[in-house]
C-alpha atoms as a PDB file:
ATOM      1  CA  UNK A   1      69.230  19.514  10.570  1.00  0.00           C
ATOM      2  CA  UNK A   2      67.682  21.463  13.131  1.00  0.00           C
ATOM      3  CA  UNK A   3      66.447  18.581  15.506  1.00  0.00           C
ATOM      4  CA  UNK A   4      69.490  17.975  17.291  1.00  0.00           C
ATOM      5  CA  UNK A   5      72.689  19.901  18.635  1.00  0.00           C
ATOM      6  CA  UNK A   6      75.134  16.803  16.918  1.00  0.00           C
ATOM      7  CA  UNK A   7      75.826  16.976  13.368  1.00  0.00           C
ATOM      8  CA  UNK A   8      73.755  15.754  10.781  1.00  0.00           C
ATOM      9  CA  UNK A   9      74.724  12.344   9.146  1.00  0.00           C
ATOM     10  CA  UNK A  10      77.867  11.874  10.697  1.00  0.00           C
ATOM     11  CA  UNK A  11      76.735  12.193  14.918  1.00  0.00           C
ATOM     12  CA  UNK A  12      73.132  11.783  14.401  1.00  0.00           C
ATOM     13  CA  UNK A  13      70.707  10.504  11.627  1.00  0.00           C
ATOM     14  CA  UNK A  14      66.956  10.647  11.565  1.00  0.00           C
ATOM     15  CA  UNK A  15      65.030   7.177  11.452  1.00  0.00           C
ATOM     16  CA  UNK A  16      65.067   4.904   9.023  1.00  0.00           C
ATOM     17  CA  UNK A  17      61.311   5.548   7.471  1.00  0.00           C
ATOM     18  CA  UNK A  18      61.966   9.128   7.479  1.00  0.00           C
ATOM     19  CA  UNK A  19      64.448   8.636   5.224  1.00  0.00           C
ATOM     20  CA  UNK A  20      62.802   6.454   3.112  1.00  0.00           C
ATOM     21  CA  UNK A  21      59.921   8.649   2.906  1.00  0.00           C
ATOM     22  CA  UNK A  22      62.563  11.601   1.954  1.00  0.00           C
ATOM     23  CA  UNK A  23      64.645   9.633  -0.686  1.00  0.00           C
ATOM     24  CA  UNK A  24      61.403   8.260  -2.326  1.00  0.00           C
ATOM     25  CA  UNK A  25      59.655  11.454  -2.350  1.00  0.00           C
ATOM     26  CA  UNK A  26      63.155  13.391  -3.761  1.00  0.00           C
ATOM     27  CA  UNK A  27      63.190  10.526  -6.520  1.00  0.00           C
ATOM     28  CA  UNK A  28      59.575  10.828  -7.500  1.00  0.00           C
ATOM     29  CA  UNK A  29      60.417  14.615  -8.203  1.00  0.00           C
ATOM     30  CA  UNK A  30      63.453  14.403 -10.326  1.00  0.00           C
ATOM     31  CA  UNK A  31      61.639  11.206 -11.950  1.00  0.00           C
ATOM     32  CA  UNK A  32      58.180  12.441 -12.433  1.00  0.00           C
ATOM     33  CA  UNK A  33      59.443  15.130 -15.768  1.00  0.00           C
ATOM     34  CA  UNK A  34      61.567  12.764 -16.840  1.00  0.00           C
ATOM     35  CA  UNK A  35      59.217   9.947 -16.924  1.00  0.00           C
ATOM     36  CA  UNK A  36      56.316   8.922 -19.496  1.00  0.00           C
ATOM     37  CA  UNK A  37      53.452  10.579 -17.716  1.00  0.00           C
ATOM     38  CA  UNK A  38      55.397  14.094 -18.008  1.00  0.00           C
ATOM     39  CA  UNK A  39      53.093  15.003 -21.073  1.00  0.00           C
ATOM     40  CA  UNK A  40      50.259  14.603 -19.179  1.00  0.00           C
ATOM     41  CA  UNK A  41      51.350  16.957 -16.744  1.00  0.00           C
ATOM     42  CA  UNK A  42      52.957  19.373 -18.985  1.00  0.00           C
ATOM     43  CA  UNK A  43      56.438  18.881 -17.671  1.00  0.00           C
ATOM     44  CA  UNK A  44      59.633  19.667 -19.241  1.00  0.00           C
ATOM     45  CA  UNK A  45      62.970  17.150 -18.153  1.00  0.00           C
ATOM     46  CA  UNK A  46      65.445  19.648 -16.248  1.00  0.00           C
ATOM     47  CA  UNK A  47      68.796  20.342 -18.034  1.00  0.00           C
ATOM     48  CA  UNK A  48      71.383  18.227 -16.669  1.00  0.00           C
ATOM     49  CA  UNK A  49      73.360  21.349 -15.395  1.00  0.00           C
ATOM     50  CA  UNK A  50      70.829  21.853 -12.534  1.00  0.00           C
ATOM     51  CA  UNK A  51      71.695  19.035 -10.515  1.00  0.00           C
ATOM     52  CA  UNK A  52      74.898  20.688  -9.598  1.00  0.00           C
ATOM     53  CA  UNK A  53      73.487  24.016  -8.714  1.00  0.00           C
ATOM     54  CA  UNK A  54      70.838  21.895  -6.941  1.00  0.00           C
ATOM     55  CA  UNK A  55      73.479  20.088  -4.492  1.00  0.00           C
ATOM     56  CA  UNK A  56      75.010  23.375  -3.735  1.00  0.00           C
ATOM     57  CA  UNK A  57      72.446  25.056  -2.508  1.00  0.00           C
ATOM     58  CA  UNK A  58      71.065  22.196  -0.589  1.00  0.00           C
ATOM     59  CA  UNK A  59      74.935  21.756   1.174  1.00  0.00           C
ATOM     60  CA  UNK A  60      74.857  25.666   1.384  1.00  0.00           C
ATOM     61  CA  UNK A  61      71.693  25.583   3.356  1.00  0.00           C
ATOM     62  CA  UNK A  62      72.886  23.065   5.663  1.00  0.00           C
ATOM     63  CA  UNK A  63      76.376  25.038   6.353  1.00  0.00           C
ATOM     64  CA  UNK A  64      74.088  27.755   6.989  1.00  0.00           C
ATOM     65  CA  UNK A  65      71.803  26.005   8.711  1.00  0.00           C
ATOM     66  CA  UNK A  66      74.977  24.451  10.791  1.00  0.00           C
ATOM     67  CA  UNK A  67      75.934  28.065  11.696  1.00  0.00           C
ATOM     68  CA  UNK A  68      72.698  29.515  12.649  1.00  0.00           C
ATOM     69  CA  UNK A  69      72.176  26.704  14.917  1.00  0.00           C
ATOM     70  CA  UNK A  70      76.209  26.758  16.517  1.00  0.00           C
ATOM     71  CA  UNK A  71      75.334  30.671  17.474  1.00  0.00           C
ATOM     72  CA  UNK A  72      71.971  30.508  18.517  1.00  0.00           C
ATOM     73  CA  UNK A  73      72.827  27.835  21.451  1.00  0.00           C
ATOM     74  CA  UNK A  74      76.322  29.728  22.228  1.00  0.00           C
ATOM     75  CA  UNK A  75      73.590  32.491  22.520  1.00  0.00           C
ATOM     76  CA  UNK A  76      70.733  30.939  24.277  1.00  0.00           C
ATOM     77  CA  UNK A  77      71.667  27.794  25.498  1.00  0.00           C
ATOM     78  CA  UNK A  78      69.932  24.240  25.147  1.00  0.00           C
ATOM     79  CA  UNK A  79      66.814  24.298  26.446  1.00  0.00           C
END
């Protein structure tokens, strides 16, 4: 998000292993309460209407982000 001045996923992605890293590491969380060894941590599967809330927050953080990062180099510039 903050790497470049181009927008994220449509001018400029991030490497390929840093996405795999990102997408296994996101799946591993949503799997690990849902999965068999959740007893053994003492986890409890997330209700189903999370996953919404979750993806609007994460899109409103990168809008934000987005916005913060327009201003600050109409502000200061690339350097």
């Amino acid at each position: 998000m903050i790497r470049t001045r181009k927008i994220p996923f449509l001018q400029s992605r991030a490497a390929l292993p840093l996405l795999a890293t990102t997408a296994s590491i996101m799946a591993l969380g949503v799997f690990l309460p849902m999965g068999p060894f959740a007893h053994y941590f003492n986890l409890q599967a997330l209700p189903l209407h999370y996953f919404p809330w979750l993806i609007a927050i994460l899109f409103g953080y990168m809008g934000v982000t987005q916005l913060m990062k327009g201003y600050y180099y109409r502000r200061f510039g690339w350097q």
